[in-house]
PDB file of N, CA and C in Angstrom:
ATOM      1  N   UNK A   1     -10.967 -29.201 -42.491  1.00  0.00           N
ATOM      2  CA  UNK A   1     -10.097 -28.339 -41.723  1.00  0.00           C
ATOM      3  C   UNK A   1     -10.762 -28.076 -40.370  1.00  0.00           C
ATOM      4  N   UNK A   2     -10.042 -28.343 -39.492  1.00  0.00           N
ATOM      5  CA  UNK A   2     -10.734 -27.776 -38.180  1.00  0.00           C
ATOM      6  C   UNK A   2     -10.091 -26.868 -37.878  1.00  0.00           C
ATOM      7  N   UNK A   3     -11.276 -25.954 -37.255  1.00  0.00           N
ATOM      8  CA  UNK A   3     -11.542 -24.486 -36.517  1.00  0.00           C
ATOM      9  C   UNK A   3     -10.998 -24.425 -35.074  1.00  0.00           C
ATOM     10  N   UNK A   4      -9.792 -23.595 -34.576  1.00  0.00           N
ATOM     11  CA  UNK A   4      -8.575 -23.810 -33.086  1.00  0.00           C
ATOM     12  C   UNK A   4      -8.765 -22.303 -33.411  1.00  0.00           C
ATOM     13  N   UNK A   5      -8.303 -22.087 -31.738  1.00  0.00           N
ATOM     14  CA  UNK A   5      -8.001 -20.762 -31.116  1.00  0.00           C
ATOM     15  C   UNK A   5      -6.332 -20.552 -31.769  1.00  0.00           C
ATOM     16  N   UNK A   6      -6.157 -19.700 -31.483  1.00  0.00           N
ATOM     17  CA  UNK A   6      -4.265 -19.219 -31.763  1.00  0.00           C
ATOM     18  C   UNK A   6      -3.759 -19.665 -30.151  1.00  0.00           C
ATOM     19  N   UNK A   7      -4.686 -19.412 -29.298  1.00  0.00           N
ATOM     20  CA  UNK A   7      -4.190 -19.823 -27.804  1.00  0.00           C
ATOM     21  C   UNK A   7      -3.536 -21.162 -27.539  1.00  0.00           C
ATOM     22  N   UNK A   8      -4.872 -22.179 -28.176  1.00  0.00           N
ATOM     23  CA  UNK A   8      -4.441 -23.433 -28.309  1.00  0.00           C
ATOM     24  C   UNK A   8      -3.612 -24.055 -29.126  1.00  0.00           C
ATOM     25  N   UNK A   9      -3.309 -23.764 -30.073  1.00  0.00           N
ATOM     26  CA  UNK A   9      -2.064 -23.988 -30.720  1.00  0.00           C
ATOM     27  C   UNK A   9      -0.692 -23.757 -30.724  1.00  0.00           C
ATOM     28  N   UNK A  10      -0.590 -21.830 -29.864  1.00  0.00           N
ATOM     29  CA  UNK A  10       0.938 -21.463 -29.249  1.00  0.00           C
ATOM     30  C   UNK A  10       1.092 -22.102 -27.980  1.00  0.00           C
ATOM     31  N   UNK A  11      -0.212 -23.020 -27.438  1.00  0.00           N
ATOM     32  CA  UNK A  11       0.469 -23.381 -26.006  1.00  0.00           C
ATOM     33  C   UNK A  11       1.175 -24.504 -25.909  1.00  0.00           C
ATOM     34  N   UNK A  12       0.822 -25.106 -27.112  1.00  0.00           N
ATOM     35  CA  UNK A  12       1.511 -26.653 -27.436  1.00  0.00           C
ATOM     36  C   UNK A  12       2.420 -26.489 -27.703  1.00  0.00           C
ATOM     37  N   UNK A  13       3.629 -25.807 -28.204  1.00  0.00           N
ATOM     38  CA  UNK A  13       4.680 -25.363 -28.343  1.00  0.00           C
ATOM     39  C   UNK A  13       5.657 -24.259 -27.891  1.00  0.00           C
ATOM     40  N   UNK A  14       6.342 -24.678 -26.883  1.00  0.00           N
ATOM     41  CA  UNK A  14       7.017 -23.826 -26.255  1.00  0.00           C
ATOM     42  C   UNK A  14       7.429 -22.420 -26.727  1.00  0.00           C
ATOM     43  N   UNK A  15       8.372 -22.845 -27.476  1.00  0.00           N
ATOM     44  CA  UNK A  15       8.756 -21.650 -28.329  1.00  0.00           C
ATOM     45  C   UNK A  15       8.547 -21.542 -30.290  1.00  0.00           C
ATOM     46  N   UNK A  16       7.491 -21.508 -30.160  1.00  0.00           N
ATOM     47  CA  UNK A  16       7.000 -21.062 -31.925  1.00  0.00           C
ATOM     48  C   UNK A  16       7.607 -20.272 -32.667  1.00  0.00           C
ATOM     49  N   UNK A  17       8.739 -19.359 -32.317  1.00  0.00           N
ATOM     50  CA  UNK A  17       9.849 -19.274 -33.276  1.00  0.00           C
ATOM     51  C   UNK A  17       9.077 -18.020 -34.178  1.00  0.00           C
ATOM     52  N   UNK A  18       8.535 -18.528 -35.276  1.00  0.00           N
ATOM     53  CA  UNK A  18       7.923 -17.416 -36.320  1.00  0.00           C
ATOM     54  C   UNK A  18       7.016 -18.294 -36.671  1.00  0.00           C
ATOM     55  N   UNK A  19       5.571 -17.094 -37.065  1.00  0.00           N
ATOM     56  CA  UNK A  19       4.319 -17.197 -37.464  1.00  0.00           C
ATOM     57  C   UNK A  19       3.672 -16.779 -38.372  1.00  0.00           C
ATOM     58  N   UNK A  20       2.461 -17.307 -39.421  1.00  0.00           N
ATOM     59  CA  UNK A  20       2.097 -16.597 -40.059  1.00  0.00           C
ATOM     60  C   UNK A  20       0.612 -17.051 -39.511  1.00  0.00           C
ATOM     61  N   UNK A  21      -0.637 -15.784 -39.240  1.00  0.00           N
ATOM     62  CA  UNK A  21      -1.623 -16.429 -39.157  1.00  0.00           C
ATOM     63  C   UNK A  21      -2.483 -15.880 -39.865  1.00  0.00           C
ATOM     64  N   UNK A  22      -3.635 -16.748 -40.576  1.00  0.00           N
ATOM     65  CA  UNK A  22      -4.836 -16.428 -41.580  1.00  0.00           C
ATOM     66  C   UNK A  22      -5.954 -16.822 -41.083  1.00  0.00           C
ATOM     67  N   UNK A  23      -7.109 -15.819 -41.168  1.00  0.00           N
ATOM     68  CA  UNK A  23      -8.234 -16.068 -40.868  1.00  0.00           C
ATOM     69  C   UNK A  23      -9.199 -15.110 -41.292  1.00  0.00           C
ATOM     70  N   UNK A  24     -10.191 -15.192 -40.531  1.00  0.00           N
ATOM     71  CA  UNK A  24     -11.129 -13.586 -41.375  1.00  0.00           C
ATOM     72  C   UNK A  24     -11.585 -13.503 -40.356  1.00  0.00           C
ATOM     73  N   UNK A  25     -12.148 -12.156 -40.319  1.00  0.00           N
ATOM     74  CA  UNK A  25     -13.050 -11.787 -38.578  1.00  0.00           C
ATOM     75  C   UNK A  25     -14.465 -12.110 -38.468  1.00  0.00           C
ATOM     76  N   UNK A  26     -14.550 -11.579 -37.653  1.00  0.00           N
ATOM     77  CA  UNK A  26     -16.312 -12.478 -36.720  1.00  0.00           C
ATOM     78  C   UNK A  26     -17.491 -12.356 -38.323  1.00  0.00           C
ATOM     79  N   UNK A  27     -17.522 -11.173 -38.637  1.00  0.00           N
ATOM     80  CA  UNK A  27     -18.710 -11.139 -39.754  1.00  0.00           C
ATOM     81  C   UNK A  27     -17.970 -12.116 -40.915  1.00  0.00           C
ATOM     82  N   UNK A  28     -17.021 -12.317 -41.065  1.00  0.00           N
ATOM     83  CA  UNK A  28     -16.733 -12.928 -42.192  1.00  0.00           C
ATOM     84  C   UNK A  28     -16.642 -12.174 -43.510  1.00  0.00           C
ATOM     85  N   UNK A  29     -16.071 -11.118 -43.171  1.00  0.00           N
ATOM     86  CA  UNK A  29     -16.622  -9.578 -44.463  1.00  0.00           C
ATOM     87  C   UNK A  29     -14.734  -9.389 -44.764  1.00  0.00           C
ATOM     88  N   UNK A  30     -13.692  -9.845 -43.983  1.00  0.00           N
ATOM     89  CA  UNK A  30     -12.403  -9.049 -43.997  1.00  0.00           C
ATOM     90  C   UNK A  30     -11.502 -10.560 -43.701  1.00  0.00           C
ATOM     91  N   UNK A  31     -10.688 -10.349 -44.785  1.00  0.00           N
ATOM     92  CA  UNK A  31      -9.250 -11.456 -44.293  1.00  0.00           C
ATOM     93  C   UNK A  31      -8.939 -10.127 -43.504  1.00  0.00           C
ATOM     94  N   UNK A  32      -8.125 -11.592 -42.385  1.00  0.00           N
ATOM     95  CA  UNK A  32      -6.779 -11.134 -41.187  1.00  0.00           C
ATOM     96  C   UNK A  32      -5.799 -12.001 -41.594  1.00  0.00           C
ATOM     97  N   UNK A  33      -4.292 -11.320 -41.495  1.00  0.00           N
ATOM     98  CA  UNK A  33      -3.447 -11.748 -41.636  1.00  0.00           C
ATOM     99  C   UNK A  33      -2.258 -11.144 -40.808  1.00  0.00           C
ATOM    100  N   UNK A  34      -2.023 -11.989 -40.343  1.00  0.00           N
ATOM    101  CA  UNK A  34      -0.516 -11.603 -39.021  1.00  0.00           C
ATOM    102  C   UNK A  34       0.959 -12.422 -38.867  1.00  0.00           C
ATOM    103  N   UNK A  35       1.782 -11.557 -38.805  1.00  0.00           N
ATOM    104  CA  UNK A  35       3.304 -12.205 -38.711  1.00  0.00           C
ATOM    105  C   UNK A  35       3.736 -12.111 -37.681  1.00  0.00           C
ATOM    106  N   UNK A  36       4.112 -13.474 -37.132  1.00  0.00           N
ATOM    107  CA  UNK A  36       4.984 -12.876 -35.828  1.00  0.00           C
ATOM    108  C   UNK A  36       6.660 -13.205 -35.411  1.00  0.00           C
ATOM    109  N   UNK A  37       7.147 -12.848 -34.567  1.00  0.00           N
ATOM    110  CA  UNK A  37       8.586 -13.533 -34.681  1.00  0.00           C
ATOM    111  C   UNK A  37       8.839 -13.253 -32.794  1.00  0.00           C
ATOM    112  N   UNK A  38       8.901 -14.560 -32.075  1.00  0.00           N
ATOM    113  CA  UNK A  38       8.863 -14.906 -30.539  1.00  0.00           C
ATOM    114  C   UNK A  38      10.739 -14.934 -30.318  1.00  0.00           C
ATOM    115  N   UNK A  39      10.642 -13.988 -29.421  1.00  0.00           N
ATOM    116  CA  UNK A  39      12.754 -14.323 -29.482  1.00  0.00           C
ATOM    117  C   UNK A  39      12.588 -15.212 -27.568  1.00  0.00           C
ATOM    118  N   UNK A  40      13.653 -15.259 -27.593  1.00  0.00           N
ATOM    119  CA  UNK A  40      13.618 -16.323 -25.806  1.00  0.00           C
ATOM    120  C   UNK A  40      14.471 -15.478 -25.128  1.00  0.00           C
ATOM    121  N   UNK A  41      14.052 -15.535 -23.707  1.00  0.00           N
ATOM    122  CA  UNK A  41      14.934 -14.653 -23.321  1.00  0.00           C
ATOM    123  C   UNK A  41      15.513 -15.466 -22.211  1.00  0.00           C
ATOM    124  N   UNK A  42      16.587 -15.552 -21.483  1.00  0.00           N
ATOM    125  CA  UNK A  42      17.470 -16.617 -20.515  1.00  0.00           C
ATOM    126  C   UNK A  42      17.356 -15.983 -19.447  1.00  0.00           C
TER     127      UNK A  42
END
């Protein structure tokens, strides 16, 4: 598995729609987990 920013991955895709992201923080002591939902605006 390789290790990416969230930066580099939402920039490759215009509009990402909905998200789920998993990871754990810097000490490695705590899952993170985040939902997101991107609307477009005209």
């Amino acid at each position: 598995m390789e290790i990416t920013t969230l930066e580099k991955e939402l920039s490759a895709n215009s509009y990402p729609g909905r998200g789920i992201v998993l990871g754990k923080s810097k000490d490695g002591k705590n899952a993170v987990i985040a939902y997101f939902i991107m609307g477009r605006s005209v």
